[in-house]
Structure formats: structure tokens, C-alpha cells
N, C-alpha and C. Protein backbone atom coordinates (compact mmCIF):
# COMPACT_ATOMS: atom_id res chain seq x y z
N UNK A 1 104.79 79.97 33.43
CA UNK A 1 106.12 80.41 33.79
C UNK A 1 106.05 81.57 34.79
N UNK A 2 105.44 82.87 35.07
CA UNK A 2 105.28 83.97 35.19
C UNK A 2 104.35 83.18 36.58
N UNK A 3 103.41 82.20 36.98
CA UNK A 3 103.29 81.61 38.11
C UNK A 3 104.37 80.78 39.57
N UNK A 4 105.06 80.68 38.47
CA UNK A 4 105.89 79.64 39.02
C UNK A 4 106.76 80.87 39.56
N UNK A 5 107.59 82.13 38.70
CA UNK A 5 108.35 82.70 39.20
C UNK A 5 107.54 83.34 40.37
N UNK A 6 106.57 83.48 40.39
CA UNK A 6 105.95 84.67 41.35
C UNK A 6 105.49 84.10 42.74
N UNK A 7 105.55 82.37 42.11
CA UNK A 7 105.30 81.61 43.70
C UNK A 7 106.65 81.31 43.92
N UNK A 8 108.04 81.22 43.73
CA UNK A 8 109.21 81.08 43.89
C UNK A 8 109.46 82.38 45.05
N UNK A 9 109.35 83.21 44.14
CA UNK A 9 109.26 84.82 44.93
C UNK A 9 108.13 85.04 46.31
N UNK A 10 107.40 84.43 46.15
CA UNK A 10 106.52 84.66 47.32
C UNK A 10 107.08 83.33 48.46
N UNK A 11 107.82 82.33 47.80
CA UNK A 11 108.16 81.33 49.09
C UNK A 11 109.24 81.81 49.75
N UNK A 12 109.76 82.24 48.91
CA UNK A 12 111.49 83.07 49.44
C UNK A 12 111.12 84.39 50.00
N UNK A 13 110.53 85.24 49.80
CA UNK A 13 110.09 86.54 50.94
C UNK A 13 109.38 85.53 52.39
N UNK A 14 108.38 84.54 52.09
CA UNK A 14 108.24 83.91 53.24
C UNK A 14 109.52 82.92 54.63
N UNK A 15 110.21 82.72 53.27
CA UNK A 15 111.22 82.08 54.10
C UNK A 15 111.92 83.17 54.82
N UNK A 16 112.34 83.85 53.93
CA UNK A 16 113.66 84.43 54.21
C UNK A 16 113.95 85.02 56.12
N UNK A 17 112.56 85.28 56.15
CA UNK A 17 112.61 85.73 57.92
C UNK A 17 112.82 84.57 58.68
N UNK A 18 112.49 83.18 58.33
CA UNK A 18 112.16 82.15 59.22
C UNK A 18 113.78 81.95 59.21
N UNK A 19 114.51 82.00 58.23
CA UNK A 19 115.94 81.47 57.98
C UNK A 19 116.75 82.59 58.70
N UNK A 20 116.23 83.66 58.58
CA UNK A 20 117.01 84.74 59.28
C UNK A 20 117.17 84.65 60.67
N UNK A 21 115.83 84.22 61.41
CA UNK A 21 115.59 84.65 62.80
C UNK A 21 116.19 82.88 63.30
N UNK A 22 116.58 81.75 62.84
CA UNK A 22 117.62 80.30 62.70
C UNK A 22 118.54 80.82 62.92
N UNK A 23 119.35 81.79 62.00
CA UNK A 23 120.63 82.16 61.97
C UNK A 23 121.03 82.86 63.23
N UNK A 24 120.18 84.04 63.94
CA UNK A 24 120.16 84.66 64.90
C UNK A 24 120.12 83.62 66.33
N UNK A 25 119.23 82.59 66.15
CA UNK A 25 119.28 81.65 67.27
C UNK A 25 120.48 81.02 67.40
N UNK A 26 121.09 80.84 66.45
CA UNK A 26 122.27 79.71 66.57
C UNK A 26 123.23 81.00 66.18
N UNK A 27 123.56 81.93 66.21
CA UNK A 27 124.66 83.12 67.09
C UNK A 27 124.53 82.70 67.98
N UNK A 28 123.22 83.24 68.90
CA UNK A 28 123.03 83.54 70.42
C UNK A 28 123.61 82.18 71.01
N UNK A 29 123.46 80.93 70.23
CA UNK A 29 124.23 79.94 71.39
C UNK A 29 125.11 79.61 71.22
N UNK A 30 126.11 80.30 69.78
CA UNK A 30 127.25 80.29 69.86
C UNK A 30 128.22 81.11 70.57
N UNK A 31 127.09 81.78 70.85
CA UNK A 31 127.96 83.21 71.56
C UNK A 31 128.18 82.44 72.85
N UNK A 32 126.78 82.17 73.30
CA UNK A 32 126.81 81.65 75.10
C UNK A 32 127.54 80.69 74.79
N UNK A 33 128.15 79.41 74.17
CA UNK A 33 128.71 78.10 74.19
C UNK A 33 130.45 79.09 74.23
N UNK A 34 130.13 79.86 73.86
CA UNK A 34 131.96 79.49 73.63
C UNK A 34 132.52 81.46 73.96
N UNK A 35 132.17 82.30 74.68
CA UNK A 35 132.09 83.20 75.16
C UNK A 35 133.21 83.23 76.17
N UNK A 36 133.16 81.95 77.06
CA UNK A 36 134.17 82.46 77.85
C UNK A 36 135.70 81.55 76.72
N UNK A 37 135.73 80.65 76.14
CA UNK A 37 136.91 80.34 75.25
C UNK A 37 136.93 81.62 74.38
N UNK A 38 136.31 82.26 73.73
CA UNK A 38 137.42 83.45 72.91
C UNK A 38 137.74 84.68 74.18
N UNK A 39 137.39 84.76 75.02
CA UNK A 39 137.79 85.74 76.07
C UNK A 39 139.14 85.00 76.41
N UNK A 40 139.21 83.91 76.47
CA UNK A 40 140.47 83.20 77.32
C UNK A 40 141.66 82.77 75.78
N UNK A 41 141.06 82.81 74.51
CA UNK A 41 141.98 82.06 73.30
C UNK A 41 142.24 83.46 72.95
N UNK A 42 141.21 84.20 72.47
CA UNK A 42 141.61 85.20 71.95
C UNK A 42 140.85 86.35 71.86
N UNK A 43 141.65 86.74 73.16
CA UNK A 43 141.12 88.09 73.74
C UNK A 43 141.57 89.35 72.73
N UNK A 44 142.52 89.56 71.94
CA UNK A 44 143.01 90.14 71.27
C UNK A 44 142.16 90.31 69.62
N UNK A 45 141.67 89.53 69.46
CA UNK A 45 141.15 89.02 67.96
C UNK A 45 139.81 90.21 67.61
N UNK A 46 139.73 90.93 66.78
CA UNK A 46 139.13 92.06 66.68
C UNK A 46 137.52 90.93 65.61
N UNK A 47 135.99 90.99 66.37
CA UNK A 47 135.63 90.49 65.64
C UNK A 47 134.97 91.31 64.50
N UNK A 48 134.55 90.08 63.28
CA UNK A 48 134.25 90.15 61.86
C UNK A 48 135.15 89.76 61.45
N UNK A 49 134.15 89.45 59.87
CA UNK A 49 135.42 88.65 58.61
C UNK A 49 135.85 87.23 59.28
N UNK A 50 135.13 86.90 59.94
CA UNK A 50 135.48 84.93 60.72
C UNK A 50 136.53 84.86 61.52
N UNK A 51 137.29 86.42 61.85
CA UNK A 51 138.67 86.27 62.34
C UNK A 51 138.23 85.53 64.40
N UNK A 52 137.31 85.21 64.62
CA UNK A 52 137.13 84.93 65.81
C UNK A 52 136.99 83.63 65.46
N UNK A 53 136.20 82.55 64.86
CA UNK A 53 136.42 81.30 63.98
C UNK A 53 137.40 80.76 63.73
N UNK A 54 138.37 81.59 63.19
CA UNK A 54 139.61 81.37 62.46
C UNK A 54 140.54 81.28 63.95
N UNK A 55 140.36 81.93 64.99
CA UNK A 55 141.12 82.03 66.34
C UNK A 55 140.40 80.42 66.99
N UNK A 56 139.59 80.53 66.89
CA UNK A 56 138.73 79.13 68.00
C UNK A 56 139.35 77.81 66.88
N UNK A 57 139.64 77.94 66.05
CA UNK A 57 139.74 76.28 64.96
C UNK A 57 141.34 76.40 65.15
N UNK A 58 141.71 77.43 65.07
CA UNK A 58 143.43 77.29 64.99
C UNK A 58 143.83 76.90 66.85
N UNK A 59 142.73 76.98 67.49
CA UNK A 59 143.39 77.06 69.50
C UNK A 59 142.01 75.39 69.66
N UNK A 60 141.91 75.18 68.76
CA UNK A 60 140.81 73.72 68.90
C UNK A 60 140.64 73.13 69.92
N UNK A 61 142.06 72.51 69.88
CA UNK A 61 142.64 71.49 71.15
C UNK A 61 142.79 72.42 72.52
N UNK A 62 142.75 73.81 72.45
CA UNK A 62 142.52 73.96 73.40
C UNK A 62 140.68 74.35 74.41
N UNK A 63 140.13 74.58 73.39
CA UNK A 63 138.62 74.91 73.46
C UNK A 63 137.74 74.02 74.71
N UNK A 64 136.47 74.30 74.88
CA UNK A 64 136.54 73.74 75.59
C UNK A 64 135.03 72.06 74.96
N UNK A 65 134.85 71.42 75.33
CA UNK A 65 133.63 70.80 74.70
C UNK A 65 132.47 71.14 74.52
N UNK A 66 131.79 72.55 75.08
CA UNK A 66 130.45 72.91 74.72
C UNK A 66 130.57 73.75 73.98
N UNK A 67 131.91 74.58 73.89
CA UNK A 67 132.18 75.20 72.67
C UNK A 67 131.82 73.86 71.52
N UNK A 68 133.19 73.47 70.94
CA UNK A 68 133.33 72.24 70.24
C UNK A 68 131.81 71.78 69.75
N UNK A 69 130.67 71.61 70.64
CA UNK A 69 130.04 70.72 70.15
C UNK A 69 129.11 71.85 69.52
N UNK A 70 128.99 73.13 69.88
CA UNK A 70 127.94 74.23 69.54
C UNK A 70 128.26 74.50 67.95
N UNK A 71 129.98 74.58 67.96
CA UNK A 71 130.45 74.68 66.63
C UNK A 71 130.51 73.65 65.28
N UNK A 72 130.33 72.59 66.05
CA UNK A 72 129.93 71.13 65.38
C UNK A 72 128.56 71.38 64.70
N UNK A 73 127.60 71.62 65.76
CA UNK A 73 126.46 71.78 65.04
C UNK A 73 125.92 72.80 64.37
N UNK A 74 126.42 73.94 64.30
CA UNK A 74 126.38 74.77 63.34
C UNK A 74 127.05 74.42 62.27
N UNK A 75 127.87 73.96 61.93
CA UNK A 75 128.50 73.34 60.90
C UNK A 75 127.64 72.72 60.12
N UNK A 76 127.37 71.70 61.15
CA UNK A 76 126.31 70.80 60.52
C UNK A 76 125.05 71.37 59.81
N UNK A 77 124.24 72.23 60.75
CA UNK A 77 123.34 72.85 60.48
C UNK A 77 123.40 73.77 59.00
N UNK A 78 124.57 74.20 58.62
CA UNK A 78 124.64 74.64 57.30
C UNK A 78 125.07 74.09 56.42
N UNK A 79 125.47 72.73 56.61
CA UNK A 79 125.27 72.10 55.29
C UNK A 79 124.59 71.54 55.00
N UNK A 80 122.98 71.87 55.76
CA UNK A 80 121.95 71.21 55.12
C UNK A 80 121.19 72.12 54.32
């Protein structure tokens, strides 16, 4: 038991950077994919708390497709 927890614990300190520095990659191309749509949807929208998310899904139809598809696959990407 006391193996198992301690290799549980040692896979998850190993992961945890690899999953971290994923998460950081797929910002950076959410940022570049859709950078100039929240400057143009919602220039006003103060970010944190998803309120920039919550501006790009509610202005959808207006977005543009490399937004759209960057946000698609992050989507995707976390529900795996």
C-alpha cells in the first residue's frame, strides 16, 4: 500500500510540470488565435474569472474561424 501511494506521488510530481507547461502552450495559441477578436468583441471585458470566454461564446457568430477552431480544440483537449 505505502508503495503504491509513494509511486502515485512520485508520477504526479512528475507529471504535474509536463501538464503545466500543455496548459501554458495552449494559452499562448489561444492568445495568438483569437487576440485580435477580443480586442474587436470585447475590448471592455476586464480579464480573469472566464469573463473573456464568457465575451468570445456569447459574440460566437461573430468570431472569427481561427479563433473558433483554437477554442474547439482546447475544449477538446480538456476533456481528455
Amino acid at each position: 500500500m505505502i508503495r503504491r501511494i509513494a509511486f502515485l506521488a512520485l508520477l504526479l510530481a512528475s507529471a504535474t510540470p509536463a501538464l503545466a507547461q500543455n496548459m501554458r502552450a495552449e494559452m499562448q495559441m489561444l492568445r495568438g488565435a483569437c487576440a485580435a477578436d477580443v480586442q474587436r468583441l470585447c475590448p471592455n471585458v476586464q480579464p480573469g474569472e472566464g469573463r473573456i470566454k464568457a465575451c468570445l461564446t456569447a459574440n460566437k457568430d461573430q468570431m472569427t474561424v481561427g479563433c473558433a477552431k483554437a477554442l474547439m480544440k482546447a475544449k477538446q483537449s480538456k476533456a481528455k
